[in-house]
Structures are given as structure tokens and as C-alpha cells.
PDB file of N, CA and C in Angstrom:
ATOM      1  N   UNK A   1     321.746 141.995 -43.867  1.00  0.00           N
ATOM      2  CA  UNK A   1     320.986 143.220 -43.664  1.00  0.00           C
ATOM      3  C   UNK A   1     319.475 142.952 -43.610  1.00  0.00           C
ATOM      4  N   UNK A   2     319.301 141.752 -44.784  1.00  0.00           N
ATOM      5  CA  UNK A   2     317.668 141.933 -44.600  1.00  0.00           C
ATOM      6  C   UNK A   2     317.387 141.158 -43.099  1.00  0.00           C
ATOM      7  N   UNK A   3     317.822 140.552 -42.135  1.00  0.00           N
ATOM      8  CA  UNK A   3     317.207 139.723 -41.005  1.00  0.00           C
ATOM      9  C   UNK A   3     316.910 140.960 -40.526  1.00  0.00           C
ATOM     10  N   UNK A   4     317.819 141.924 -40.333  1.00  0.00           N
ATOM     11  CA  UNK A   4     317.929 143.004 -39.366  1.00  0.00           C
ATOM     12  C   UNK A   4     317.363 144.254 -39.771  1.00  0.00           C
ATOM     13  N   UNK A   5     316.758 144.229 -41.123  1.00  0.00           N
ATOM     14  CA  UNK A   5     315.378 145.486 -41.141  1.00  0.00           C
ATOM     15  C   UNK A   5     314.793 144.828 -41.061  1.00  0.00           C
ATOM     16  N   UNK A   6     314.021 143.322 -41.101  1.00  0.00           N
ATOM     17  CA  UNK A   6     312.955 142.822 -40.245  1.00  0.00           C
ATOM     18  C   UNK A   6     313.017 142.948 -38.801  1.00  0.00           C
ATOM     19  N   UNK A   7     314.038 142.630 -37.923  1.00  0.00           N
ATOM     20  CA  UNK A   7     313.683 142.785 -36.643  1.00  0.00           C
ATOM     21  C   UNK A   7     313.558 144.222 -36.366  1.00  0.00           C
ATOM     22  N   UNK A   8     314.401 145.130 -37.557  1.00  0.00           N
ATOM     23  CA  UNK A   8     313.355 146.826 -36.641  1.00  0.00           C
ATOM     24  C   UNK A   8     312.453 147.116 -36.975  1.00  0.00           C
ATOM     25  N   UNK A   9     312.001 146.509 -38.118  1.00  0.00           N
ATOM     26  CA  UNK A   9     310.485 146.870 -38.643  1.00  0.00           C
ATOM     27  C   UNK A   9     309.101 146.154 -37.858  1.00  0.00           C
ATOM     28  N   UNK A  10     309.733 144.940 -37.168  1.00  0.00           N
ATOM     29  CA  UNK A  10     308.990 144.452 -36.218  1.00  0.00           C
ATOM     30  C   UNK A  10     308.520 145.273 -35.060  1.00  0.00           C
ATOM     31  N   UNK A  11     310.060 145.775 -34.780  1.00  0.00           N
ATOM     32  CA  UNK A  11     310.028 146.147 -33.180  1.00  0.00           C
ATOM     33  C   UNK A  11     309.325 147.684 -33.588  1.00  0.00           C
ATOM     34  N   UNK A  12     309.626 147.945 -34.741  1.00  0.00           N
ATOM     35  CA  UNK A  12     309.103 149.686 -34.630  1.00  0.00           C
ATOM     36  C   UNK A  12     307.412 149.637 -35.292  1.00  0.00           C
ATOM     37  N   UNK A  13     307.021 148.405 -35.556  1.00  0.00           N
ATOM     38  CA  UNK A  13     305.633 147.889 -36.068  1.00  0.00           C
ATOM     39  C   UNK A  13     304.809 148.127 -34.693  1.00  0.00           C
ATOM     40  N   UNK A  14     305.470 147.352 -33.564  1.00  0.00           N
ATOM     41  CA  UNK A  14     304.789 146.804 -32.005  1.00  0.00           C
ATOM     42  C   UNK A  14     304.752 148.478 -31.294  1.00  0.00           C
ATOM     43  N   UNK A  15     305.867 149.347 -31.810  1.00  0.00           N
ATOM     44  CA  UNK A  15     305.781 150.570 -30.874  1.00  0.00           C
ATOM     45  C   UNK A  15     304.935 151.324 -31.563  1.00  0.00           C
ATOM     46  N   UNK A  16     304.826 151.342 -32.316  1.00  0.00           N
ATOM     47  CA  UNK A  16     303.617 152.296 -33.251  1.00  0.00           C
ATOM     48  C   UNK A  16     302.159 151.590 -32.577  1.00  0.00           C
ATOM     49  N   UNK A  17     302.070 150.678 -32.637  1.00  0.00           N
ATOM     50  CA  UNK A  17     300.783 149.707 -31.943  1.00  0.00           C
ATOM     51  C   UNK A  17     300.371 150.301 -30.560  1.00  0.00           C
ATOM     52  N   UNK A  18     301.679 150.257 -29.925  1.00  0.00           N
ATOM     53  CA  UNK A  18     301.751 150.769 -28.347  1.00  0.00           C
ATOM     54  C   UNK A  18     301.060 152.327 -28.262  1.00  0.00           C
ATOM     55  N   UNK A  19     301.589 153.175 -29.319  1.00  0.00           N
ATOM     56  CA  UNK A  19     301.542 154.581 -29.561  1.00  0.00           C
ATOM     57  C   UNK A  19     300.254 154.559 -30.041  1.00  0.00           C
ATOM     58  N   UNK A  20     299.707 153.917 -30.589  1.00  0.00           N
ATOM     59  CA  UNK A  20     298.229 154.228 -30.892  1.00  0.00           C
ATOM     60  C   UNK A  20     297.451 153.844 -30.240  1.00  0.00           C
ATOM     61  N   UNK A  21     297.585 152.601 -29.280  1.00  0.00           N
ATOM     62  CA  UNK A  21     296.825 152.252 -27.805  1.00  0.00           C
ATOM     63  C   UNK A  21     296.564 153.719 -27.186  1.00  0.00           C
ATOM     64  N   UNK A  22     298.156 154.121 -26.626  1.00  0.00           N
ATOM     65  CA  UNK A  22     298.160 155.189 -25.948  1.00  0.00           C
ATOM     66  C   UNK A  22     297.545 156.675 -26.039  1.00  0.00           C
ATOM     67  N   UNK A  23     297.393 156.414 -27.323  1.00  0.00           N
ATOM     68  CA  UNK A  23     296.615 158.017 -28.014  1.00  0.00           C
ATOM     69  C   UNK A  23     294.900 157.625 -27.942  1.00  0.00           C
ATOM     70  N   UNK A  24     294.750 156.123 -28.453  1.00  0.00           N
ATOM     71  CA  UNK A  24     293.608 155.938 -28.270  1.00  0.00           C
ATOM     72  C   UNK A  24     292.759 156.641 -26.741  1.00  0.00           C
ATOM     73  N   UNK A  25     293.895 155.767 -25.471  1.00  0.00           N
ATOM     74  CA  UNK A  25     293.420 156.336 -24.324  1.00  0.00           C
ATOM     75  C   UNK A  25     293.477 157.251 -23.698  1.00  0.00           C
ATOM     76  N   UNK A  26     294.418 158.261 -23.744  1.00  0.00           N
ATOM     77  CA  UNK A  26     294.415 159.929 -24.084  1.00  0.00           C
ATOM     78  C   UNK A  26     293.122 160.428 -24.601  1.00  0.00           C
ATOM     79  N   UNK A  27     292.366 160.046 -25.414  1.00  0.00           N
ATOM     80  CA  UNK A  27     292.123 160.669 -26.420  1.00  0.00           C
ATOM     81  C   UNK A  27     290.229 160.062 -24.964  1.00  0.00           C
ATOM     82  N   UNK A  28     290.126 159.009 -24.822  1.00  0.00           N
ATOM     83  CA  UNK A  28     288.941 158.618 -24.090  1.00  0.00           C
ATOM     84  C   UNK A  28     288.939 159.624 -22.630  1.00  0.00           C
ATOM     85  N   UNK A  29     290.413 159.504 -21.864  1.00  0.00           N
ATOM     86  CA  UNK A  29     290.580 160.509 -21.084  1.00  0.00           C
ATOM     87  C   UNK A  29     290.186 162.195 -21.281  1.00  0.00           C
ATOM     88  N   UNK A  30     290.776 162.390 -21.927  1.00  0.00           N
ATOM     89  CA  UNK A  30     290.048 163.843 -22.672  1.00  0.00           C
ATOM     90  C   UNK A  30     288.871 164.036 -22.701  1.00  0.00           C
ATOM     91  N   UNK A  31     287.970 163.056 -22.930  1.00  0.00           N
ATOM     92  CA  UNK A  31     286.412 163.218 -23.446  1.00  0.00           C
ATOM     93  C   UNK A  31     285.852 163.506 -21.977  1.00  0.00           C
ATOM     94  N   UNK A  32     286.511 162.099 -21.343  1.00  0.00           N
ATOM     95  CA  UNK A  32     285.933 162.109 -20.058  1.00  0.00           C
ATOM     96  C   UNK A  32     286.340 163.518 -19.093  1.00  0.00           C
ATOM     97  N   UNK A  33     287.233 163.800 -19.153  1.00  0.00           N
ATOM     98  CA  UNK A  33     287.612 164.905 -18.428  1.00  0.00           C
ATOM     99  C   UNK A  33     286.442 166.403 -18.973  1.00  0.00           C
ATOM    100  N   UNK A  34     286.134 166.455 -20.240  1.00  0.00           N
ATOM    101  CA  UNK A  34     285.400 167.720 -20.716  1.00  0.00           C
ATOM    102  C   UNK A  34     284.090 167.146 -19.690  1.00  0.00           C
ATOM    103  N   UNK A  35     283.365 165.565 -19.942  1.00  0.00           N
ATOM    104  CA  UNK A  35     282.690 165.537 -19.402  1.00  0.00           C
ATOM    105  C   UNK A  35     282.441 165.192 -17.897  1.00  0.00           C
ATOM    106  N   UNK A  36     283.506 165.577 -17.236  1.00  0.00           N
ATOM    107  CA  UNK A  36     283.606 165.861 -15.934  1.00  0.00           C
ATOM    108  C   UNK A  36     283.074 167.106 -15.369  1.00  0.00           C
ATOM    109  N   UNK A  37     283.803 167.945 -16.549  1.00  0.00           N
ATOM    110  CA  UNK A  37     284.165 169.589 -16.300  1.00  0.00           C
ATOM    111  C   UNK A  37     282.627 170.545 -16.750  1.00  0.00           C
ATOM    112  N   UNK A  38     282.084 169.675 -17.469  1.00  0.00           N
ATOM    113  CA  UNK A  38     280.592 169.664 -17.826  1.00  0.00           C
ATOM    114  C   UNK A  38     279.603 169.501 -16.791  1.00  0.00           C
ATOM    115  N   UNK A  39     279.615 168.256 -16.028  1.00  0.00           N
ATOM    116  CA  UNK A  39     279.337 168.209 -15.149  1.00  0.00           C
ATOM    117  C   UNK A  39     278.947 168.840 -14.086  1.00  0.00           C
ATOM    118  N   UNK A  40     280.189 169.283 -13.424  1.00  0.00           N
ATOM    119  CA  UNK A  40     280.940 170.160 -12.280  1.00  0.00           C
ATOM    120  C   UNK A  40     280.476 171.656 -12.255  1.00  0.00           C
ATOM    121  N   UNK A  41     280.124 172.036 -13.429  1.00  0.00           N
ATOM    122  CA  UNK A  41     279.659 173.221 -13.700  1.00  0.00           C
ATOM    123  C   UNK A  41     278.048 173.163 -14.141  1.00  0.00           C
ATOM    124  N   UNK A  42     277.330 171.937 -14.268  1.00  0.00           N
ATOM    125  CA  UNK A  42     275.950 171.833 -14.137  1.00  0.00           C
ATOM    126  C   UNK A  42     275.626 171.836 -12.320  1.00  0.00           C
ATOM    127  N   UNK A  43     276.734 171.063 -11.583  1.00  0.00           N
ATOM    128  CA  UNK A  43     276.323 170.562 -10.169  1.00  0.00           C
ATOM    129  C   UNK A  43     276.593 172.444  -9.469  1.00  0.00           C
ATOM    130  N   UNK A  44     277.426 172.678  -9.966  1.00  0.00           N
ATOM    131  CA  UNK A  44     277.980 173.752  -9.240  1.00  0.00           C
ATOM    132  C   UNK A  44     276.690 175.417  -9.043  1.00  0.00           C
ATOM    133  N   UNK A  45     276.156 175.125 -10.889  1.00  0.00           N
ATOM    134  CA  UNK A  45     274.751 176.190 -10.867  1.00  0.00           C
ATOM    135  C   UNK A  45     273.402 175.527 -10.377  1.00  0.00           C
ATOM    136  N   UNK A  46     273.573 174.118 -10.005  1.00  0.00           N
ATOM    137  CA  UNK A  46     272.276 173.866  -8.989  1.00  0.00           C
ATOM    138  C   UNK A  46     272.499 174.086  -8.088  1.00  0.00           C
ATOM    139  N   UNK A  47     273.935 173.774  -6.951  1.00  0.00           N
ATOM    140  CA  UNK A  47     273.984 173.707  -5.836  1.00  0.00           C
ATOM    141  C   UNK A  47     273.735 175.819  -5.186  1.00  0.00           C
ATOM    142  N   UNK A  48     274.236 176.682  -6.648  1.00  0.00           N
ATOM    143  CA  UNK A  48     274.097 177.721  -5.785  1.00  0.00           C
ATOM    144  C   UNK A  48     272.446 178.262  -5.703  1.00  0.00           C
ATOM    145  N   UNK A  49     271.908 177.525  -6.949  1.00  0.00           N
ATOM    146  CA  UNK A  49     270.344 177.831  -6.998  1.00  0.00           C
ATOM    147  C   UNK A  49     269.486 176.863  -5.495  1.00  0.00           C
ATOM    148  N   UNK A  50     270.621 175.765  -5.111  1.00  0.00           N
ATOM    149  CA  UNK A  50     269.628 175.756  -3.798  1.00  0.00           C
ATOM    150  C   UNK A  50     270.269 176.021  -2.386  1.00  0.00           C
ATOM    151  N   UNK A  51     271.707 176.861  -2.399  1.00  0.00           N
ATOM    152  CA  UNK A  51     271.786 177.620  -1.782  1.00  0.00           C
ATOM    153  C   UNK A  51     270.982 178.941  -1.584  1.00  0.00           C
ATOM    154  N   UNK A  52     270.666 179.256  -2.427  1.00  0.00           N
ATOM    155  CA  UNK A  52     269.597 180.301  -2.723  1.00  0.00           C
ATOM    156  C   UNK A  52     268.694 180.203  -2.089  1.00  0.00           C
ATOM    157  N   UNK A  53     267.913 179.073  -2.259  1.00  0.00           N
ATOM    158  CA  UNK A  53     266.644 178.846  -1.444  1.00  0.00           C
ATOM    159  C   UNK A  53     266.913 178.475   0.163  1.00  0.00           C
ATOM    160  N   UNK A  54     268.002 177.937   0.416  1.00  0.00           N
ATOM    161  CA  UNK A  54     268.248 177.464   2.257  1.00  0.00           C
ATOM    162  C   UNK A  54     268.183 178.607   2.569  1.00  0.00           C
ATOM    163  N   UNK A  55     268.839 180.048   2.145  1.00  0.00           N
ATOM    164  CA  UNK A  55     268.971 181.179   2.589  1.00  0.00           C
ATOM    165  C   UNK A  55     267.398 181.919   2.641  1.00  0.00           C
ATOM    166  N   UNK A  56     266.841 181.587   1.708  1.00  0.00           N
ATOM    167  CA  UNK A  56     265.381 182.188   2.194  1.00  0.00           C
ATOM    168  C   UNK A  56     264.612 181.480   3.413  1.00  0.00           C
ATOM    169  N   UNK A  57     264.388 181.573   4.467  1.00  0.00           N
ATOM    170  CA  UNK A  57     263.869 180.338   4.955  1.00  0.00           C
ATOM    171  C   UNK A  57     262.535 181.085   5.733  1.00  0.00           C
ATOM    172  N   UNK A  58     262.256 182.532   5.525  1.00  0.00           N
ATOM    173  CA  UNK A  58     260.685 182.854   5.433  1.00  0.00           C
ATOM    174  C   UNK A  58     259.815 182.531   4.892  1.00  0.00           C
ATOM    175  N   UNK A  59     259.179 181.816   4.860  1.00  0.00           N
ATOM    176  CA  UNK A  59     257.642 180.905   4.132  1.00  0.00           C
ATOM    177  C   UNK A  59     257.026 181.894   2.940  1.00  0.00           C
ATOM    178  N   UNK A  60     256.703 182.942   3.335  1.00  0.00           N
ATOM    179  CA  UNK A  60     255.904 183.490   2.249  1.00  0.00           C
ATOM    180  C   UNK A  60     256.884 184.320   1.660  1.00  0.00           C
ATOM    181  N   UNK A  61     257.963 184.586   2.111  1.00  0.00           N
ATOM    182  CA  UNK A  61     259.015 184.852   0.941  1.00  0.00           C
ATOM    183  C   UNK A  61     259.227 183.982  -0.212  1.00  0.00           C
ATOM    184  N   UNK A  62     259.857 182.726   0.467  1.00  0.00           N
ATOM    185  CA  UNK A  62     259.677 180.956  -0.360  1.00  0.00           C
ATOM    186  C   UNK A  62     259.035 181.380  -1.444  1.00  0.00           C
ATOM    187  N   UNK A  63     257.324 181.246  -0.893  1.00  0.00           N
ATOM    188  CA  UNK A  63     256.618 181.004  -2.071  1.00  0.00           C
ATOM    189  C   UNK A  63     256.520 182.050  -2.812  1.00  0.00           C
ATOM    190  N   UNK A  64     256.589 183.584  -2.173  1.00  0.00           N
ATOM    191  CA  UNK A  64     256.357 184.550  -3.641  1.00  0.00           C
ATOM    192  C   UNK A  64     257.558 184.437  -4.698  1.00  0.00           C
ATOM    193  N   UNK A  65     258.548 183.874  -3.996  1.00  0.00           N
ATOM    194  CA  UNK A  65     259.856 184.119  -5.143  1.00  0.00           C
ATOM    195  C   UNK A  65     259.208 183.246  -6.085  1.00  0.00           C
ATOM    196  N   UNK A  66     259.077 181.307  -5.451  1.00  0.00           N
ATOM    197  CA  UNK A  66     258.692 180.213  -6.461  1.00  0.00           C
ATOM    198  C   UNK A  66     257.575 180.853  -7.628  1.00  0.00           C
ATOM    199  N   UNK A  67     256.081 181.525  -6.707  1.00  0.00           N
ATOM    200  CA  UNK A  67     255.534 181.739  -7.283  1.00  0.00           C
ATOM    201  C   UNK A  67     255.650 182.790  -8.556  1.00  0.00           C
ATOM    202  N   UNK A  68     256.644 183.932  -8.323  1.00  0.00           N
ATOM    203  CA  UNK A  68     257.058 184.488  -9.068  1.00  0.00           C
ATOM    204  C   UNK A  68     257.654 184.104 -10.252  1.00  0.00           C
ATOM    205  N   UNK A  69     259.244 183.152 -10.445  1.00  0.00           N
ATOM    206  CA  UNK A  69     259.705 182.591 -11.207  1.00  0.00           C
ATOM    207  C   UNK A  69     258.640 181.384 -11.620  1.00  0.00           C
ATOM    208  N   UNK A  70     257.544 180.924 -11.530  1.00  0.00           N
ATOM    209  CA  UNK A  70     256.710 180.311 -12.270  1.00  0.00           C
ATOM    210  C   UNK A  70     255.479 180.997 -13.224  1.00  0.00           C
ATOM    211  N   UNK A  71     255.208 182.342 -12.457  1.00  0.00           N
ATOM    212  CA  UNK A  71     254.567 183.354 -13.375  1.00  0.00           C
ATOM    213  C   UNK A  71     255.867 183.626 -14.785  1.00  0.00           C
ATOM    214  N   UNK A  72     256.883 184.138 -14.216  1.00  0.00           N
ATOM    215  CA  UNK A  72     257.518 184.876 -15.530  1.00  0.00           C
ATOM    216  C   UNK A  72     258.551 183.872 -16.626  1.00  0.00           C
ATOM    217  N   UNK A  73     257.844 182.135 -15.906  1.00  0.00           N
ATOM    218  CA  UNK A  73     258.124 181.307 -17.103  1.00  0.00           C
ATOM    219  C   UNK A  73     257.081 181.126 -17.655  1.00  0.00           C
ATOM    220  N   UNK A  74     256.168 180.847 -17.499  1.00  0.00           N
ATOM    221  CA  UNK A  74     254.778 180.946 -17.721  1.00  0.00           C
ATOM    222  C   UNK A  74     254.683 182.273 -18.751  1.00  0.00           C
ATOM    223  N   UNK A  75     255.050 183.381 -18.706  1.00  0.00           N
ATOM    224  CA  UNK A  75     255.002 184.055 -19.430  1.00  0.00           C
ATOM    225  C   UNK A  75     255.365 184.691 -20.523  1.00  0.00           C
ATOM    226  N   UNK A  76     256.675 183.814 -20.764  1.00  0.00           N
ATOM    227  CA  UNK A  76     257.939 184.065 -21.618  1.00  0.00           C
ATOM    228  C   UNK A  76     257.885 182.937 -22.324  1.00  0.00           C
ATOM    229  N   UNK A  77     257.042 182.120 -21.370  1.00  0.00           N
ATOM    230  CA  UNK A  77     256.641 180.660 -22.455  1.00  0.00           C
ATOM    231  C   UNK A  77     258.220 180.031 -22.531  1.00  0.00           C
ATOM    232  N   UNK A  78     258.394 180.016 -21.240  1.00  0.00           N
ATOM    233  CA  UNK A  78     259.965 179.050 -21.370  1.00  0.00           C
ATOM    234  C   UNK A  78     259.872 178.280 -20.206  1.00  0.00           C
ATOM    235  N   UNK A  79     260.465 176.818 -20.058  1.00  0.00           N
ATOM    236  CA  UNK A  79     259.910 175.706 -18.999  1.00  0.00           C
ATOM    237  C   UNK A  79     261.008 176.181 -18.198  1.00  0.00           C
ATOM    238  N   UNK A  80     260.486 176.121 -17.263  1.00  0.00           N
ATOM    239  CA  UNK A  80     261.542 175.950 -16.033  1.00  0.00           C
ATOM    240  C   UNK A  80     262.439 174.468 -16.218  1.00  0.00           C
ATOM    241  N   UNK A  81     263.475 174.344 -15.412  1.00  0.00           N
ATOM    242  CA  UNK A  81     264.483 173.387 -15.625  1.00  0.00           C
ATOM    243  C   UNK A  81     263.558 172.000 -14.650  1.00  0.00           C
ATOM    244  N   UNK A  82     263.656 171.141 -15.186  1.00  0.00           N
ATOM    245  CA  UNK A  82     263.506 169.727 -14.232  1.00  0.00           C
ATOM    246  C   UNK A  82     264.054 169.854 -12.417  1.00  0.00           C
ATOM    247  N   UNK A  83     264.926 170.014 -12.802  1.00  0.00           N
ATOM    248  CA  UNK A  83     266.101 170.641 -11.141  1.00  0.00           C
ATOM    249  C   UNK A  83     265.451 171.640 -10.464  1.00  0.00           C
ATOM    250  N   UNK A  84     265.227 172.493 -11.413  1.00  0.00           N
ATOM    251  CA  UNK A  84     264.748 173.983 -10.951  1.00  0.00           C
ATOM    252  C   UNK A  84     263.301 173.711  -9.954  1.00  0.00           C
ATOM    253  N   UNK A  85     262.234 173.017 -10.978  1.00  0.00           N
ATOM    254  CA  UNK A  85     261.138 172.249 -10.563  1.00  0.00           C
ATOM    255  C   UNK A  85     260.917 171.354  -9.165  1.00  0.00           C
ATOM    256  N   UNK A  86     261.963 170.597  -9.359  1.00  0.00           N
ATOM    257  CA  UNK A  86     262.382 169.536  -7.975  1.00  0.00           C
ATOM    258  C   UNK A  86     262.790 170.269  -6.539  1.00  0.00           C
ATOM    259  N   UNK A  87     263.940 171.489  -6.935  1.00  0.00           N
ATOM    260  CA  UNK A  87     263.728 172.189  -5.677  1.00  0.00           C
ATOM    261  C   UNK A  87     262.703 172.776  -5.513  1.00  0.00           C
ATOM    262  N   UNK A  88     262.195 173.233  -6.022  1.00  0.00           N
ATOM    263  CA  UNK A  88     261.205 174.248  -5.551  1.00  0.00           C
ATOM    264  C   UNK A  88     259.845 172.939  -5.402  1.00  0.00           C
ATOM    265  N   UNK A  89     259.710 172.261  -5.574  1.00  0.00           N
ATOM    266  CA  UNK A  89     258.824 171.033  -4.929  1.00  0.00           C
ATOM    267  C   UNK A  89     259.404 170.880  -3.585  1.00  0.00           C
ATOM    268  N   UNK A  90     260.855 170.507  -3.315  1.00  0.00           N
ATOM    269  CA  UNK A  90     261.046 170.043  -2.072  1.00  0.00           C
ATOM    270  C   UNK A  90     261.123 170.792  -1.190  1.00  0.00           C
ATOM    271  N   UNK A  91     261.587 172.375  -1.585  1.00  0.00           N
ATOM    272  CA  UNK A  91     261.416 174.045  -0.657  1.00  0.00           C
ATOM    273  C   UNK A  91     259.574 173.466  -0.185  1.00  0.00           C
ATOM    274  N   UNK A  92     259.072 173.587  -0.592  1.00  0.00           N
ATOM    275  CA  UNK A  92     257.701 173.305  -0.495  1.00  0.00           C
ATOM    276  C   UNK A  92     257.162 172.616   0.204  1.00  0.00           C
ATOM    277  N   UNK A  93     257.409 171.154   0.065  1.00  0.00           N
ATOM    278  CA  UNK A  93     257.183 170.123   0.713  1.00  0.00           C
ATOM    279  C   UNK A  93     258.057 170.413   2.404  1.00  0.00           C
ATOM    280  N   UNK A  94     258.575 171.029   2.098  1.00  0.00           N
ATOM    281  CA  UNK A  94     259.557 171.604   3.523  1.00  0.00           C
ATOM    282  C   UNK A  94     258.704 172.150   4.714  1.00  0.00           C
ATOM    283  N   UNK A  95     258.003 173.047   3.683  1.00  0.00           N
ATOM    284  CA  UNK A  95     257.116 173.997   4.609  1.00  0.00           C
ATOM    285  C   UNK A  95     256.268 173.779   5.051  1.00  0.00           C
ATOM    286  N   UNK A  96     255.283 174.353   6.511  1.00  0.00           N
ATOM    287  CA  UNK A  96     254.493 173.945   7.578  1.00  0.00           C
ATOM    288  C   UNK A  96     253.199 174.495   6.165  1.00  0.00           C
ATOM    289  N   UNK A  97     252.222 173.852   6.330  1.00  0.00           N
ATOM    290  CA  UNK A  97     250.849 173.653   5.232  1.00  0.00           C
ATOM    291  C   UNK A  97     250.507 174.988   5.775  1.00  0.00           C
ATOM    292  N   UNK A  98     251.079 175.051   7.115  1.00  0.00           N
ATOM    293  CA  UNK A  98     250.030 176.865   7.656  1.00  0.00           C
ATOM    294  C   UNK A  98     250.324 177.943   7.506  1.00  0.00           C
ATOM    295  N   UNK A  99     251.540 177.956   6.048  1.00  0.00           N
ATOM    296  CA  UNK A  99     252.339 179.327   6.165  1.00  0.00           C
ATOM    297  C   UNK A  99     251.375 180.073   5.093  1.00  0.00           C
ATOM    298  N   UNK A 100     251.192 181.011   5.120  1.00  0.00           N
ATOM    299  CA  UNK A 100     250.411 181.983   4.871  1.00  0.00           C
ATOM    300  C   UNK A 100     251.216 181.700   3.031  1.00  0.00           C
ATOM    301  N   UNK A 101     249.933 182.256   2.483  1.00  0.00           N
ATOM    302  CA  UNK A 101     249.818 181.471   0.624  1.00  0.00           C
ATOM    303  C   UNK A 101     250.227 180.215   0.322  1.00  0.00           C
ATOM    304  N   UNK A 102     250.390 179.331   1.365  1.00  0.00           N
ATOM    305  CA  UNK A 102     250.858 178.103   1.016  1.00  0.00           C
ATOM    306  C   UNK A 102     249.643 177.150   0.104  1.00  0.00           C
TER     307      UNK A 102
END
């Protein structure tokens, strides 16, 4: 009897091993997946904030909106986003130097 609760205590030693590999990588999958889904939903509220802007494509519309949302951060004393910043640099840089308030 005793050879043979060593060989299942072996074999059920190695599957427990296996089972905790496997949970280990479950468990990395998971993370990665939230931070996919994290992601996807940061890309998803820039891409409609510069859909937003392709759709304006009147010049001094452009700038009163930019200029606007930079007054009423400016005023609330809250930074605009890095992203937020970058489009509205490149809306900008877009535009002919001769558009009226540019």
C-alpha cells in the first residue's frame, strides 16, 4: 500500500502544480483583459472627442469652441486632458493662419 500512496501523492502533487500554473495564468489573463477593456474605453472617448472636431470644419467655429473649452477650464481651475490639448493643437495647426481669430 505504501508504494502506491506515494505514486498518487506524486501524481496528485504534479496536478495541483499544473492547477496552480493554470490559475496563475487565468488570473494574468484577467488583469490583462480589464486592462484592455480600460483601454478601449479611454481610445473610444478620444476618438469621439475628435470626431467631434472633423465634424466642425468651419474655422472660426474651431476656434470659438477650443477657445471656449479653454476659458471654462481656465475657470473652474481644472486642466484640460493632455489628449484633449493635442487635438485641439493639431485642429489648429490644420487651419489656414487666415481664418478669422486665428
Amino acid at each position: 500500500m505504501k508504494p502506491l500512496e506515494t505514486e498518487i501523492s506524486g501524481k496528485l502533487d504534479g496536478i495541483g502544480k499544473n492547477i496552480n500554473d493554470l490559475l496563475s495564468r487565468v488570473g494574468t489573463l484577467e488583469g490583462r483583459f480589464k486592462q484592455l477593456d480600460s483601454d478601449q474605453k479611454k481610445l473610444s472617448g478620444r476618438l469621439g472627442a475628435q470626431e467631434a472636431l472633423n465634424r466642425v470644419q468651419d474655422p472660426p467655429r474651431l476656434l470659438a469652441i477650443i477657445r471656449t473649452s479653454i476659458q471654462a477650464a481656465d475657470a473652474s481651475k481644472q486642466p484640460l486632458d493632455t489628449a484633449v490639448l493635442a487635438d485641439y493643437r493639431n485642429a489648429i495647426q490644420g487651419l489656414p493662419s487666415s481664418a478669422h481669430a486665428y
